[in-house]
Protein backbone atom coordinates (compact mmCIF):
# COMPACT_ATOMS: atom_id res chain seq x y z
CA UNK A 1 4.91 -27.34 -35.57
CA UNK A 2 8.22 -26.98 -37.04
CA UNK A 3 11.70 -25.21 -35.54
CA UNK A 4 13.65 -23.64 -38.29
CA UNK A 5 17.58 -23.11 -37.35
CA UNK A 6 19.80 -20.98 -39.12
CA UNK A 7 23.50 -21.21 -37.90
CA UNK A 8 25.77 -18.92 -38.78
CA UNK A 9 29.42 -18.52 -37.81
CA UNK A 10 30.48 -14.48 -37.42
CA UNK A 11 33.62 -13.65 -37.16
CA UNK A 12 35.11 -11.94 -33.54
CA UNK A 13 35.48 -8.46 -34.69
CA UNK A 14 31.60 -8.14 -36.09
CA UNK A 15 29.77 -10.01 -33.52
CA UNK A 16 28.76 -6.92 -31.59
CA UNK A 17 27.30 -5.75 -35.19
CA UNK A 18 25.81 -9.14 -35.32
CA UNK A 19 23.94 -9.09 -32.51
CA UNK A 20 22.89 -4.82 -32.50
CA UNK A 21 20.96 -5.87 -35.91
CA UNK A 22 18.67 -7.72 -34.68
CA UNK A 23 18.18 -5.72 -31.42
CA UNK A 24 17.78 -3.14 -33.51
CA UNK A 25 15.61 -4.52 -36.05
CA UNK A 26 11.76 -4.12 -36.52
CA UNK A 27 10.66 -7.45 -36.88
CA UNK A 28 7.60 -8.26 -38.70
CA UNK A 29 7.20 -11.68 -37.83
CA UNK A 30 4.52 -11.50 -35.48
CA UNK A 31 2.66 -10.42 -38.27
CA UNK A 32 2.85 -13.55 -39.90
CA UNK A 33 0.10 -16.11 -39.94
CA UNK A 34 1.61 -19.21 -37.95
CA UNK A 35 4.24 -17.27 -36.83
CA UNK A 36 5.12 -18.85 -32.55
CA UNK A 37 8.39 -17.37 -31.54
CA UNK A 38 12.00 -16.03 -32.64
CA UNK A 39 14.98 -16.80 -30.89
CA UNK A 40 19.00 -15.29 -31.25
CA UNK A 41 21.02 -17.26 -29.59
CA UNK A 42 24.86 -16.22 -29.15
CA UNK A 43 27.61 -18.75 -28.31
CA UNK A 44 29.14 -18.90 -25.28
CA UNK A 45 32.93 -19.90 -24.86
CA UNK A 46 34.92 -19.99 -27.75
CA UNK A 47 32.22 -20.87 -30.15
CA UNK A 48 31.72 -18.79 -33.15
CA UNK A 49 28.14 -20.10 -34.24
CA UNK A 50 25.67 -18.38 -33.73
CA UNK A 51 21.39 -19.78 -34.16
CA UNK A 52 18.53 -17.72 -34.90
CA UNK A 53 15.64 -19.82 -34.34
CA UNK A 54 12.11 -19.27 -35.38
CA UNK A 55 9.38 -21.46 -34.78
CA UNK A 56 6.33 -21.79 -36.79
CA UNK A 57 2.79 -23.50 -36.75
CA UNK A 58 3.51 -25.16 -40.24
CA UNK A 59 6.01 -25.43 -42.82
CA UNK A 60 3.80 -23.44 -45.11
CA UNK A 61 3.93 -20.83 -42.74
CA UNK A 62 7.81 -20.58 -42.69
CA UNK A 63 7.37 -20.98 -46.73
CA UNK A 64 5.07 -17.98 -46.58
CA UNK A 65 7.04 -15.91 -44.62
CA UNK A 66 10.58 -16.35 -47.00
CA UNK A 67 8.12 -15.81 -50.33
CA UNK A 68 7.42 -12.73 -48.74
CA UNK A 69 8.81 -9.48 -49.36
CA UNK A 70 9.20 -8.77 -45.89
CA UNK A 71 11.40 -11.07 -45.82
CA UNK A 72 13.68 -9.88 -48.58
CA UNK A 73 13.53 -6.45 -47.20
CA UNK A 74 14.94 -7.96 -43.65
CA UNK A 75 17.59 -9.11 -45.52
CA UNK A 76 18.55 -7.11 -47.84
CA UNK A 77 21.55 -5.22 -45.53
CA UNK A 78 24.37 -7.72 -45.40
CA UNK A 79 27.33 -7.74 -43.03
CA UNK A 80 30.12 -6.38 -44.68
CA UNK A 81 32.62 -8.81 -46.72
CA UNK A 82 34.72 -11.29 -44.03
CA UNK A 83 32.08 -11.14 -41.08
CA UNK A 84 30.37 -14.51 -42.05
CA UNK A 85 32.97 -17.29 -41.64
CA UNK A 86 31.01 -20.31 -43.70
CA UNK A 87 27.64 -20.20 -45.73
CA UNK A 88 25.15 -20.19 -42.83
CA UNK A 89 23.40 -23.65 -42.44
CA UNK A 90 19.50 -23.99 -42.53
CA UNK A 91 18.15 -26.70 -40.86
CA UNK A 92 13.99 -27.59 -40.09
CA UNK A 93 12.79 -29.91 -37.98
CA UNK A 94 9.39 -31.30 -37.28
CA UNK A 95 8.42 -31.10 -33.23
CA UNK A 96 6.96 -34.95 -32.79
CA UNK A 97 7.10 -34.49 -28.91
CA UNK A 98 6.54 -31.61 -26.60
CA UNK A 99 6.33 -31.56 -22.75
């Protein structure tokens, strides 16, 4: 099992944008062979960053799901220019313990 991470630092003024996409959004992951769970988490305090975490059965899972064209099409409307403070950060790791 992996847990993908993607960070992503928003800007004040669009975070209520931010987070209406993906209440908004008709996700298709659960359509996706090895597909667990999806998880937005928004910052609390004065943090700017926030995750959306998927986990997945496998890595080739994940790597099916971002060669898919689902997965371009839930991507394809970004934020407007200034909302996205850094380059978002991707980060996978491996689960090796579970309790």
């Amino acid at each position: 099992m992996i847990i993908v991470q993607n960070r992503i630092r928003v800007e004040a003024g669009f975070r209520k944008e931010f987070e209406e996409r993906f209440s908004r959004r008709q996700s298709n992951l659960k359509n996706f062979k090895g597909f667990v769970k999806n998880y937005v988490l928004k910052p609390t305090g004065k943090d700017d960053e926030y995750v959306v975490m998927t986990i997945w059965e496998s890595r080739e899972a994940f790597e099916t799901w971002t060669d898919s064209k689902e997965f371009k099409e839930a991507h394809n409307m970004p934020l407007p220019q200034g909302a996205i403070l850094d380059r978002p950060i991707l980060k996978i790791h491996e689960v090796i313990n579970e309790i």
